[in-house]
PDB file of N, CA and C in Angstrom:
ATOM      1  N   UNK A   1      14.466  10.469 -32.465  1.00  0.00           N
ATOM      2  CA  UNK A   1      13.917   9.213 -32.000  1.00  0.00           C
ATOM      3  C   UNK A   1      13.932   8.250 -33.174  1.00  0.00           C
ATOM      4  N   UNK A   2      14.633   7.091 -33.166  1.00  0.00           N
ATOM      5  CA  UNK A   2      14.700   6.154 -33.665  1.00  0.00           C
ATOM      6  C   UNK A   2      13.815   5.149 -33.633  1.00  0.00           C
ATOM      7  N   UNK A   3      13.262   4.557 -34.665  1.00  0.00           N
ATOM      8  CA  UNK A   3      12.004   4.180 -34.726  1.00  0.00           C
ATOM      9  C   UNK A   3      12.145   2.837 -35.626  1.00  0.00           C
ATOM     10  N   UNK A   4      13.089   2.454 -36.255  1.00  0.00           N
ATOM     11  CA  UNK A   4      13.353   1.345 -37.460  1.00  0.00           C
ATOM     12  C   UNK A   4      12.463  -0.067 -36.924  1.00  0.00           C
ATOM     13  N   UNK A   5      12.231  -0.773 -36.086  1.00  0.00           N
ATOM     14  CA  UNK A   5      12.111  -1.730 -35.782  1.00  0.00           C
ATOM     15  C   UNK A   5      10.209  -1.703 -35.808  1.00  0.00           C
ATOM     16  N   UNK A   6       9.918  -1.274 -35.159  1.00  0.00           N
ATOM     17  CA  UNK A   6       8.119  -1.022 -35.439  1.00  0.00           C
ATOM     18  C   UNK A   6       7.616  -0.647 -36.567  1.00  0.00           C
ATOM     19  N   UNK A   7       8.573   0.227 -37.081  1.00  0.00           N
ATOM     20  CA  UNK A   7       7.961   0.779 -38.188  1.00  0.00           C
ATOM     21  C   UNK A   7       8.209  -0.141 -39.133  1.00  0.00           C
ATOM     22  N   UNK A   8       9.251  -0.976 -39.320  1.00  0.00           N
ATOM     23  CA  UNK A   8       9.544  -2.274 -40.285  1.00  0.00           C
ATOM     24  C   UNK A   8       8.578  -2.890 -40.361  1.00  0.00           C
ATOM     25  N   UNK A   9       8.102  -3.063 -39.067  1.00  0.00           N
ATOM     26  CA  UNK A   9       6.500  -4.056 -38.717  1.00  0.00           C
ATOM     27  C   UNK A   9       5.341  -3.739 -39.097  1.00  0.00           C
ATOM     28  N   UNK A  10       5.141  -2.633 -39.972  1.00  0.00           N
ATOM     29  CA  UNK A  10       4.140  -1.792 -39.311  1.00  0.00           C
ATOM     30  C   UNK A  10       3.527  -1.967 -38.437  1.00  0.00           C
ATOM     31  N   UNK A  11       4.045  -1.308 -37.086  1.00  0.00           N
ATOM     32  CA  UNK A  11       3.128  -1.048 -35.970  1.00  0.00           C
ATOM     33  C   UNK A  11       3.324  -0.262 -35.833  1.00  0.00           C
ATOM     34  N   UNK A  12       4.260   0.771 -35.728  1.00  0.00           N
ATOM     35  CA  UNK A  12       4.286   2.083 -35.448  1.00  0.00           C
ATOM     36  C   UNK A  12       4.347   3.386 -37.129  1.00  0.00           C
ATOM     37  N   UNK A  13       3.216   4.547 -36.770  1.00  0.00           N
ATOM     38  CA  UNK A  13       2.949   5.162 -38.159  1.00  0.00           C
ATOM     39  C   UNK A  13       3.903   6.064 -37.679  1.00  0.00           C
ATOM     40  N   UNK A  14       4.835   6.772 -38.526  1.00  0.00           N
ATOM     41  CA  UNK A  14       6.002   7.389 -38.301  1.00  0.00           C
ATOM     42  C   UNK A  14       5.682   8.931 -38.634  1.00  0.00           C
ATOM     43  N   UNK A  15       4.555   9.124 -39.266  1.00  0.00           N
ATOM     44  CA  UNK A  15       4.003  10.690 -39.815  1.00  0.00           C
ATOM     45  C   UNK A  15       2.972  10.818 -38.498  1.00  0.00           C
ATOM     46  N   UNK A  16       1.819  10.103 -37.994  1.00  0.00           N
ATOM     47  CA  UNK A  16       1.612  10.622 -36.539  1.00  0.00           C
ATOM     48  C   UNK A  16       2.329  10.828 -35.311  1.00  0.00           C
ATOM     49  N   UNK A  17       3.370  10.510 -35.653  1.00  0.00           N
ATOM     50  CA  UNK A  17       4.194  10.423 -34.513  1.00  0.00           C
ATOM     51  C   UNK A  17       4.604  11.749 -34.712  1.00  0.00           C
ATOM     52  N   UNK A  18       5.223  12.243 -35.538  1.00  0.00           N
ATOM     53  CA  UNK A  18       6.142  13.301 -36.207  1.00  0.00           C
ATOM     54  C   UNK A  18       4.629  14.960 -35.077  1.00  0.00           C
ATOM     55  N   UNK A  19       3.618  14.181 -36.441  1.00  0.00           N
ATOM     56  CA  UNK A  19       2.317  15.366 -36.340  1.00  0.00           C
ATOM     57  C   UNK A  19       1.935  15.783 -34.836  1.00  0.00           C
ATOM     58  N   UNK A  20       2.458  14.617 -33.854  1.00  0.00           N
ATOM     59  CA  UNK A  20       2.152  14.881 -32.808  1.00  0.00           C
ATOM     60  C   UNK A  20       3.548  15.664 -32.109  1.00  0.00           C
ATOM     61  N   UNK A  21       4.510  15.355 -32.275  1.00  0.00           N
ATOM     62  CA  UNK A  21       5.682  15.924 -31.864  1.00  0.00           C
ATOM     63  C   UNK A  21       5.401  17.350 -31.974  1.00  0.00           C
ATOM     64  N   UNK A  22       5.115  17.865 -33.511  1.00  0.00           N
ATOM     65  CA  UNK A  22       4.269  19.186 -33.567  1.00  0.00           C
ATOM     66  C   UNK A  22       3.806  19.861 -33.128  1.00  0.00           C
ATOM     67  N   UNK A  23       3.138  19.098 -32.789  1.00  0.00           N
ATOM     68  CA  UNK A  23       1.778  20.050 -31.873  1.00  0.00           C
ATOM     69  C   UNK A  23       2.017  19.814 -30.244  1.00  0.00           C
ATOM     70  N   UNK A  24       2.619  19.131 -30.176  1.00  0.00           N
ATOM     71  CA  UNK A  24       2.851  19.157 -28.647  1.00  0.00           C
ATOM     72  C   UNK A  24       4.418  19.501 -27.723  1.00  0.00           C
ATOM     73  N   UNK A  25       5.258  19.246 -28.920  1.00  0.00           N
ATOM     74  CA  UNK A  25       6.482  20.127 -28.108  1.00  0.00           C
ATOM     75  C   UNK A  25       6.201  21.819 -27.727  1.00  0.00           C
ATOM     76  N   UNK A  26       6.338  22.191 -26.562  1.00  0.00           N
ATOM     77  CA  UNK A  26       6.445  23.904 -26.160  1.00  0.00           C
ATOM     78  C   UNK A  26       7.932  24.083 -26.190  1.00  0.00           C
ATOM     79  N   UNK A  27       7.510  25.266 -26.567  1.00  0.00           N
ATOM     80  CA  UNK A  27       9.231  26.451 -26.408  1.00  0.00           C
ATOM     81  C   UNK A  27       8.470  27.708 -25.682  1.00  0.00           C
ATOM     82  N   UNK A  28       9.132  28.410 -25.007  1.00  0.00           N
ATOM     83  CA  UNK A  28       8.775  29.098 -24.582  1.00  0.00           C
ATOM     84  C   UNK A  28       6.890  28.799 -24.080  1.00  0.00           C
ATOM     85  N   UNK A  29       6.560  27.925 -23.117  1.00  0.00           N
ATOM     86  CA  UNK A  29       5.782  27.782 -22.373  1.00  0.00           C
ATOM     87  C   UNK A  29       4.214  26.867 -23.181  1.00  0.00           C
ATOM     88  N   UNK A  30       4.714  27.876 -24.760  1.00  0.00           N
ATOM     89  CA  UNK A  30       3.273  27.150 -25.664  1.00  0.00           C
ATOM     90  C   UNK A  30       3.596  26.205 -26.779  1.00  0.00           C
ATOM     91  N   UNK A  31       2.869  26.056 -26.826  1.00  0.00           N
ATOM     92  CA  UNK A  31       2.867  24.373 -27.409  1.00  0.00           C
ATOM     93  C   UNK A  31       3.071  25.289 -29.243  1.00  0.00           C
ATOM     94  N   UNK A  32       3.485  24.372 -29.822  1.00  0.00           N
ATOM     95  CA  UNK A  32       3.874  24.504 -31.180  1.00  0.00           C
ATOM     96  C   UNK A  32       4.533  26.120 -31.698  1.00  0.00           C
ATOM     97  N   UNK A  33       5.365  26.431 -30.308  1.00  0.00           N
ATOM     98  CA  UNK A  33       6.004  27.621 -30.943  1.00  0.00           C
ATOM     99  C   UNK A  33       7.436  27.429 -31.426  1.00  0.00           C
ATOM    100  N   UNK A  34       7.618  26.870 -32.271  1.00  0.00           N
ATOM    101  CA  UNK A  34       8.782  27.254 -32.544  1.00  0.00           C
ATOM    102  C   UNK A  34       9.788  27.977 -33.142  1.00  0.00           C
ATOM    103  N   UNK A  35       9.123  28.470 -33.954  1.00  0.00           N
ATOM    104  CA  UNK A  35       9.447  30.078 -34.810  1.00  0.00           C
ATOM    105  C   UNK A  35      10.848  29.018 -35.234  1.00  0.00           C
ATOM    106  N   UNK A  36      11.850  29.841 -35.429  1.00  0.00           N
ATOM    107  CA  UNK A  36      13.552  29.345 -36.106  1.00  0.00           C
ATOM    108  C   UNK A  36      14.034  28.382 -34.875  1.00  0.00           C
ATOM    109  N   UNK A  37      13.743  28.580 -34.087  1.00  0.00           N
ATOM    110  CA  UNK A  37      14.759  27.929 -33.030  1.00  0.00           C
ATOM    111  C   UNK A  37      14.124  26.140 -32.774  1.00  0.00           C
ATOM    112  N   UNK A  38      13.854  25.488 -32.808  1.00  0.00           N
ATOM    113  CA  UNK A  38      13.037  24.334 -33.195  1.00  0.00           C
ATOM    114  C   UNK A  38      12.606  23.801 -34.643  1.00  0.00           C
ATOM    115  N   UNK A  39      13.107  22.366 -34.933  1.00  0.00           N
ATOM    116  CA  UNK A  39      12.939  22.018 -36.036  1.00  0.00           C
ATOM    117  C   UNK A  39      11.999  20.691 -36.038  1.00  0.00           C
ATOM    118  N   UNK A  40      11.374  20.091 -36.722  1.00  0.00           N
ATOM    119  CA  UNK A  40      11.243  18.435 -36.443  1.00  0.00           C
ATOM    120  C   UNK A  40      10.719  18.416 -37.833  1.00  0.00           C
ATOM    121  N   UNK A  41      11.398  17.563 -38.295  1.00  0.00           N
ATOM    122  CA  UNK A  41      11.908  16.676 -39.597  1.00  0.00           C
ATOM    123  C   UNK A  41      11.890  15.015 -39.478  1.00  0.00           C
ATOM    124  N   UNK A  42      11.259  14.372 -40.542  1.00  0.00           N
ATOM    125  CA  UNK A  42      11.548  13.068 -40.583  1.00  0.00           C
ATOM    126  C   UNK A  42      12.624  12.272 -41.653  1.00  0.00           C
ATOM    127  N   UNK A  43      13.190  11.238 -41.165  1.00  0.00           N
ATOM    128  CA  UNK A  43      13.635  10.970 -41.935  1.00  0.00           C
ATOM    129  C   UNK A  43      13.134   9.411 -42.503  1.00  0.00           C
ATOM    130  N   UNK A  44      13.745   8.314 -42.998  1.00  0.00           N
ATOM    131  CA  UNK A  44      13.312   7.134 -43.580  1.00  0.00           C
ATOM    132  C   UNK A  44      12.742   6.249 -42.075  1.00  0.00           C
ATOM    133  N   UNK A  45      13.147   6.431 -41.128  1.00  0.00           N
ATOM    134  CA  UNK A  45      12.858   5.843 -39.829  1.00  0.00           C
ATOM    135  C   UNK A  45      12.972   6.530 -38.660  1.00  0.00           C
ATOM    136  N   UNK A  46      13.137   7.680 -38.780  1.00  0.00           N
ATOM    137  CA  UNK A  46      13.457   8.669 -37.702  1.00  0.00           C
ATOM    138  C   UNK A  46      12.600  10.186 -37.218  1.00  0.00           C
ATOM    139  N   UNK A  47      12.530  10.368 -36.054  1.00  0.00           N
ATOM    140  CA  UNK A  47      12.029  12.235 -36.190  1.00  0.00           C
ATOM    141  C   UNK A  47      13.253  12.799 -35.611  1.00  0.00           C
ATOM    142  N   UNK A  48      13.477  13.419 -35.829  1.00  0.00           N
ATOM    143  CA  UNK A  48      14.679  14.568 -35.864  1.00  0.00           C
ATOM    144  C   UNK A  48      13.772  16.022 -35.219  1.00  0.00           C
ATOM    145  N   UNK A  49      14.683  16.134 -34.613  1.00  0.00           N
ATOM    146  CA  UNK A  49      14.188  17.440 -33.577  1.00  0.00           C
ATOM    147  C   UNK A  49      15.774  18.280 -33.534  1.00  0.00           C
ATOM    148  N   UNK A  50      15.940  19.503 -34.256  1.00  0.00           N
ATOM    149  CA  UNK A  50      16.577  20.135 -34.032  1.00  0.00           C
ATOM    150  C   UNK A  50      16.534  21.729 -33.600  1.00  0.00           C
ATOM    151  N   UNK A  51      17.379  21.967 -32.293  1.00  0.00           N
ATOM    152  CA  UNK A  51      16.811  23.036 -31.704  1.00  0.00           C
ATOM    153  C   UNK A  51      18.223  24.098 -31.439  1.00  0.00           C
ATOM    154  N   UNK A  52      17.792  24.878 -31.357  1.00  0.00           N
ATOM    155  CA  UNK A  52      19.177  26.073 -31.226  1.00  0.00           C
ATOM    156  C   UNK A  52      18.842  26.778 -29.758  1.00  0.00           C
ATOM    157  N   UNK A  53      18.338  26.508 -29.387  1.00  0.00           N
ATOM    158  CA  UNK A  53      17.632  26.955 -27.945  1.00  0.00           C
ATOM    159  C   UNK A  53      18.637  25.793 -26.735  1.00  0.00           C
ATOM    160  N   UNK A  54      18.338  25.852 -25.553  1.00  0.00           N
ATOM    161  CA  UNK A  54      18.621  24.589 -24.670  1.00  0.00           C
ATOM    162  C   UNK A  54      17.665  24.214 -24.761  1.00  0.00           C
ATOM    163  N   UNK A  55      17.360  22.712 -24.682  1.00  0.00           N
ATOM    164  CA  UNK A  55      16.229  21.822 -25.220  1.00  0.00           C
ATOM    165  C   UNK A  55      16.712  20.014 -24.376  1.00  0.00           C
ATOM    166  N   UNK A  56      16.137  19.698 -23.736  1.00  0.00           N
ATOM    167  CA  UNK A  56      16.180  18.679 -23.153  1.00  0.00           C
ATOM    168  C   UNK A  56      15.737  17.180 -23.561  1.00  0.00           C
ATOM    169  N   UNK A  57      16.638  17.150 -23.339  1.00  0.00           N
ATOM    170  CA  UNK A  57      16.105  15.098 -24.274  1.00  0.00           C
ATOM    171  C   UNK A  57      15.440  14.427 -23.787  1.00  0.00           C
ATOM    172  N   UNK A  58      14.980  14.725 -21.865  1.00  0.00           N
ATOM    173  CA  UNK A  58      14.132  13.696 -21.226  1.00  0.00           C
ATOM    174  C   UNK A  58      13.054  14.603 -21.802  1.00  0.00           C
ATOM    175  N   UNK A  59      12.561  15.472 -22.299  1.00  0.00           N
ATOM    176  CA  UNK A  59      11.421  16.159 -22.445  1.00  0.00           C
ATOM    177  C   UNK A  59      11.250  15.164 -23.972  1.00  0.00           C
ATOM    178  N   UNK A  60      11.892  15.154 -24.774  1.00  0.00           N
ATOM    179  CA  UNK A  60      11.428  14.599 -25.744  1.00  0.00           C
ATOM    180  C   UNK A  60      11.382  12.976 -25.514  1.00  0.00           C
ATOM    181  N   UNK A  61      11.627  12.385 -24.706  1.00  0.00           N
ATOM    182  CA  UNK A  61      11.265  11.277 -23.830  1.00  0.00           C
ATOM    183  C   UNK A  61      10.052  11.336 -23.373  1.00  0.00           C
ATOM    184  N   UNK A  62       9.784  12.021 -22.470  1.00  0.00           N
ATOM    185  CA  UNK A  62       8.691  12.414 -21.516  1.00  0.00           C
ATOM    186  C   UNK A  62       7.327  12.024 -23.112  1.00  0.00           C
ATOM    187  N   UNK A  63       7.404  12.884 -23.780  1.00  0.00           N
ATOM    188  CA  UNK A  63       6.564  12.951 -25.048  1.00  0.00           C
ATOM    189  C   UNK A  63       6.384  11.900 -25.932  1.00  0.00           C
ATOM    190  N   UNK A  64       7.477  11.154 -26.015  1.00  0.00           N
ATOM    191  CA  UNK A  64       7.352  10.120 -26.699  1.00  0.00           C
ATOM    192  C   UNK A  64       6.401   8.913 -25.574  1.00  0.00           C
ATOM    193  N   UNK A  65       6.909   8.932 -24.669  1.00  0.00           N
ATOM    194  CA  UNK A  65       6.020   8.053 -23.621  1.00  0.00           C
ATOM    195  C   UNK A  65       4.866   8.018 -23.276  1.00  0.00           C
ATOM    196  N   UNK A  66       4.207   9.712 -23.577  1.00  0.00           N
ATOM    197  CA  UNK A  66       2.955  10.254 -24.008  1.00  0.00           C
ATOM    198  C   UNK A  66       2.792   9.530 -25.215  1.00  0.00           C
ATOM    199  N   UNK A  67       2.863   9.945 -26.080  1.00  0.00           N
ATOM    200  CA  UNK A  67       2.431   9.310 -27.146  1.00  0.00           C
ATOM    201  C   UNK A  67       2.559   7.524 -27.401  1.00  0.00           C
ATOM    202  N   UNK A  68       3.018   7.069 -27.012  1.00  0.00           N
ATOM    203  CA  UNK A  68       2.823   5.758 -26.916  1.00  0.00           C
ATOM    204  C   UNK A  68       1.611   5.289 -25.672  1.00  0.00           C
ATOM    205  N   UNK A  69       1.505   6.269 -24.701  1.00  0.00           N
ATOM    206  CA  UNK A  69       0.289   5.664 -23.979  1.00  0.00           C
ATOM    207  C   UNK A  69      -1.029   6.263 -25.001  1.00  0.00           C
ATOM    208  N   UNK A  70      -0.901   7.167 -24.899  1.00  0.00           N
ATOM    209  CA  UNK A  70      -2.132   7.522 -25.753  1.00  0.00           C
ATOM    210  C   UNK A  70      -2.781   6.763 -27.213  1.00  0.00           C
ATOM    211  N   UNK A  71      -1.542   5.916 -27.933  1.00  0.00           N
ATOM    212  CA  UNK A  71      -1.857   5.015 -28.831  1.00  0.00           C
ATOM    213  C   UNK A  71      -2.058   3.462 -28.272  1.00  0.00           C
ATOM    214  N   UNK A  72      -1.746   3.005 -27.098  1.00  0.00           N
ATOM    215  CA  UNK A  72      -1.951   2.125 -26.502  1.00  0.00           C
ATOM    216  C   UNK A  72      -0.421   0.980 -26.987  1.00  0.00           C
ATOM    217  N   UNK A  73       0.418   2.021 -27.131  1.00  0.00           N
ATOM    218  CA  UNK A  73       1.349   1.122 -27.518  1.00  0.00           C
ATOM    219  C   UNK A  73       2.544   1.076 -26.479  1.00  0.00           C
ATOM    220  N   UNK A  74       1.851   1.207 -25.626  1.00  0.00           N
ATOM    221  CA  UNK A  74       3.473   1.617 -23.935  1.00  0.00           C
ATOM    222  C   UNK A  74       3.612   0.015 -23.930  1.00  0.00           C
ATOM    223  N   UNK A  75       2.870  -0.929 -24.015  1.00  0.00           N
ATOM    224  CA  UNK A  75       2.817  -2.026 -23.000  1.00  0.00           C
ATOM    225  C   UNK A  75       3.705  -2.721 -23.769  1.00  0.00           C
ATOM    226  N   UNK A  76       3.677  -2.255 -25.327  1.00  0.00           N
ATOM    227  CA  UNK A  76       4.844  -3.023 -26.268  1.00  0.00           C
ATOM    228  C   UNK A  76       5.890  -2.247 -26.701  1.00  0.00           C
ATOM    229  N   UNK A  77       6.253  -1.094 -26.630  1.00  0.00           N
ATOM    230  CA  UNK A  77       7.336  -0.433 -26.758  1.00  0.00           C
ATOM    231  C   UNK A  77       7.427   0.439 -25.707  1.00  0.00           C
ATOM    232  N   UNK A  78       9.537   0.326 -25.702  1.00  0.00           N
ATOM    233  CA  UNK A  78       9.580   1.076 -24.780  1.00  0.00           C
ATOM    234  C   UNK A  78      11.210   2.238 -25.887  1.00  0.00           C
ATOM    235  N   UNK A  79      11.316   3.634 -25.218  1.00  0.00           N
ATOM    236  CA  UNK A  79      12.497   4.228 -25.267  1.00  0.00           C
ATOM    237  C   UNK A  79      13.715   4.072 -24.886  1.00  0.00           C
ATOM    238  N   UNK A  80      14.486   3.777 -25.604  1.00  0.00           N
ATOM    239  CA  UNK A  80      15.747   3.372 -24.959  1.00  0.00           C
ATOM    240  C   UNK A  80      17.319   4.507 -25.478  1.00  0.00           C
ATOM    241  N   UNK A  81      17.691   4.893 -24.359  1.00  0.00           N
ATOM    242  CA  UNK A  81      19.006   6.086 -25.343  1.00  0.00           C
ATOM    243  C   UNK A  81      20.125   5.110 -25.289  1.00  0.00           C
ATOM    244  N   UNK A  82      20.463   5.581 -26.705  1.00  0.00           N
ATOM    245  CA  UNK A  82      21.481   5.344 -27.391  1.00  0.00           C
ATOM    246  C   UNK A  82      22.861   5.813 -27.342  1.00  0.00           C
ATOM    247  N   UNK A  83      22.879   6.919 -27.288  1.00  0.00           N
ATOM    248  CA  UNK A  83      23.891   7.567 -26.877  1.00  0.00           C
ATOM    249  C   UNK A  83      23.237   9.402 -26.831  1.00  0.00           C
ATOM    250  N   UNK A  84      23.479  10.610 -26.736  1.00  0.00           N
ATOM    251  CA  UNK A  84      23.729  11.597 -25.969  1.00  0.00           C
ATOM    252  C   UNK A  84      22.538  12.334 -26.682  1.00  0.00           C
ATOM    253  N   UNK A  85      22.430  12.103 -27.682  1.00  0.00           N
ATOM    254  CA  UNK A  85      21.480  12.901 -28.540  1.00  0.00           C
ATOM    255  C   UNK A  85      20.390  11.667 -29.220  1.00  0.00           C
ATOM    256  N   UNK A  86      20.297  10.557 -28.683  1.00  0.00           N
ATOM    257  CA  UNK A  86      19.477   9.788 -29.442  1.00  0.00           C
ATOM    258  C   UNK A  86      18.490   8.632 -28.748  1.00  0.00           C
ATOM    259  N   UNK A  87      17.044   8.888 -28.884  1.00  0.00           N
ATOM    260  CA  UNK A  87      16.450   7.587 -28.534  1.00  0.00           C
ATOM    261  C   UNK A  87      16.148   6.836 -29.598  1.00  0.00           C
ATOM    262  N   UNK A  88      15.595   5.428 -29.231  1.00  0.00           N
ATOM    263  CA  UNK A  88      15.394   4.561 -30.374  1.00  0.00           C
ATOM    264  C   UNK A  88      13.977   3.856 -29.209  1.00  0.00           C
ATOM    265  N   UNK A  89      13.272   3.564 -29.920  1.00  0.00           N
ATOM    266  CA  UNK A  89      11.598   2.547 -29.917  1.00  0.00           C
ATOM    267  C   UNK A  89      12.596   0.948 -29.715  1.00  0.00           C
ATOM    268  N   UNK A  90      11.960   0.529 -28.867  1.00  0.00           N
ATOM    269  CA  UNK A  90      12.602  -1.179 -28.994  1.00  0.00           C
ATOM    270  C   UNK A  90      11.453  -1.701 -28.319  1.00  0.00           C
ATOM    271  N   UNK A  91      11.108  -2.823 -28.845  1.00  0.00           N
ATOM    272  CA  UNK A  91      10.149  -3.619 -28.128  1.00  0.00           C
ATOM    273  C   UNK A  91      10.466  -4.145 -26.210  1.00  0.00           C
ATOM    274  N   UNK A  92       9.312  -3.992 -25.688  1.00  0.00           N
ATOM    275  CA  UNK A  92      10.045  -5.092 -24.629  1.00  0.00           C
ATOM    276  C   UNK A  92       9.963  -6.535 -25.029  1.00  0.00           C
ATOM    277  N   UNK A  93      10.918  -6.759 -24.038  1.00  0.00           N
ATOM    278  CA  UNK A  93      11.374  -8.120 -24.007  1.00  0.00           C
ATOM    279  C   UNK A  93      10.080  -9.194 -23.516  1.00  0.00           C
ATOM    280  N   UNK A  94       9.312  -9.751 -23.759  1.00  0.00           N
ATOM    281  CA  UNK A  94       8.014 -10.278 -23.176  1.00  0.00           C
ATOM    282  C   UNK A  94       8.250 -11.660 -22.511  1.00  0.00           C
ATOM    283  N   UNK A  95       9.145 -12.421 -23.498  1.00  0.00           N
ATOM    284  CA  UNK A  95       9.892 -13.665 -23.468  1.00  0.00           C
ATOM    285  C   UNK A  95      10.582 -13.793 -21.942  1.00  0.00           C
ATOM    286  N   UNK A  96      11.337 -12.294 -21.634  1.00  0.00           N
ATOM    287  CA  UNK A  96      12.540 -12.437 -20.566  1.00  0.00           C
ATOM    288  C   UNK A  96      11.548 -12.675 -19.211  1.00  0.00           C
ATOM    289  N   UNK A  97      10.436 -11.572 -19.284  1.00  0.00           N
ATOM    290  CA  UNK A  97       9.448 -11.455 -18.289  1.00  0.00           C
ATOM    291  C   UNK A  97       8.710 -12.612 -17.809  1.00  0.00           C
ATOM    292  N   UNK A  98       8.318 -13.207 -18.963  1.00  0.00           N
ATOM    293  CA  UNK A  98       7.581 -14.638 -18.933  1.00  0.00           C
ATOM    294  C   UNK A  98       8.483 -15.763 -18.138  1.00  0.00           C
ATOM    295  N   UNK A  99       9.524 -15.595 -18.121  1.00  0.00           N
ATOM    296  CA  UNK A  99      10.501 -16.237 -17.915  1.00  0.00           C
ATOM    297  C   UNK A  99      10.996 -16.356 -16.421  1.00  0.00           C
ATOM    298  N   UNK A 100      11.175 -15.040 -16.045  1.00  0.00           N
ATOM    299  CA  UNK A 100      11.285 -14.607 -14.658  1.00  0.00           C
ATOM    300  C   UNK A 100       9.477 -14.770 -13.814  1.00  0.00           C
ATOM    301  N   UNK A 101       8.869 -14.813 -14.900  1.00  0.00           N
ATOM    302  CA  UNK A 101       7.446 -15.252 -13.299  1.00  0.00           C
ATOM    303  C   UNK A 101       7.030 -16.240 -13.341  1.00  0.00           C
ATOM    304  N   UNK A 102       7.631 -17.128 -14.046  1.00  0.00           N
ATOM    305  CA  UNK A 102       7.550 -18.827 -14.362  1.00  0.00           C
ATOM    306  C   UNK A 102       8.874 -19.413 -13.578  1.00  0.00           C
ATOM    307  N   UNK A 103       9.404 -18.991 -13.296  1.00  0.00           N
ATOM    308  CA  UNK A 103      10.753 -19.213 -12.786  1.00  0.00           C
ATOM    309  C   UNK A 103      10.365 -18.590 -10.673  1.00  0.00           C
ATOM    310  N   UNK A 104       9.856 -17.428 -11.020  1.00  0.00           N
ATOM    311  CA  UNK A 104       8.994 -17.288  -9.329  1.00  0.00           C
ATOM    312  C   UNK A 104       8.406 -18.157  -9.003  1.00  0.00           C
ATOM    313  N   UNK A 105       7.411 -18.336  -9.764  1.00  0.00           N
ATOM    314  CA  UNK A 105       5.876 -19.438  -9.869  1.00  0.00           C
ATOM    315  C   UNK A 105       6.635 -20.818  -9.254  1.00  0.00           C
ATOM    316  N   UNK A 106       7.749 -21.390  -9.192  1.00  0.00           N
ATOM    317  CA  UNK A 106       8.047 -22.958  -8.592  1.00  0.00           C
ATOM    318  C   UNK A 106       8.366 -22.608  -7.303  1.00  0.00           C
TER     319      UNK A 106
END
């Protein structure tokens, strides 16, 4: 999960994010098992999740979306994939929205 843009801002802390990935990804049914087969690593703007298991990317979606409601930060960021193995944090667009119910509104 790609994260550069919030975290530039500081708005988003990139080590709770990580700490929570931790403790809340399951393998095999429980939460923080990952013995060898599961990794999560950060990098300068990124968490890195590497797994040798089958491992699903909407799940690490699913989690990230958790964790942004739970910080109260859904309403300003959203997940967006990048390509096959990658999400990235992007703000919504607030401007476009404003735009379209001002544009209803006549």
């Amino acid at each position: 999960v790609n994260c550069e843009l919030p975290i530039a801002d500081n708005y988003f802390v990139l080590k709770n994010f990580e700490e929570y990935m931790r403790a809340n990804i399951k393998v095999g049914g429980k939460k923080a098992n990952f013995g060898k087969q599961v990794t999560v690593t950060t990098d300068s703007f990124s968490v890195i999740v590497n797994a040798t298991i089958p491992f699903s990317k909407r799940y690490l979606k699913y989690l990230t979306k958790k964790y942004l409601k739970k910080q109260e930060l859904r309403e300003y960021l959203r997940a967006v994939s990048l390509n096959k193995n990658t999400y990235q944090l992007r703000y919504l667009n607030m401007n476009a929205d404003n735009a379209e119910d001002a544009a209803a509104d006549e």
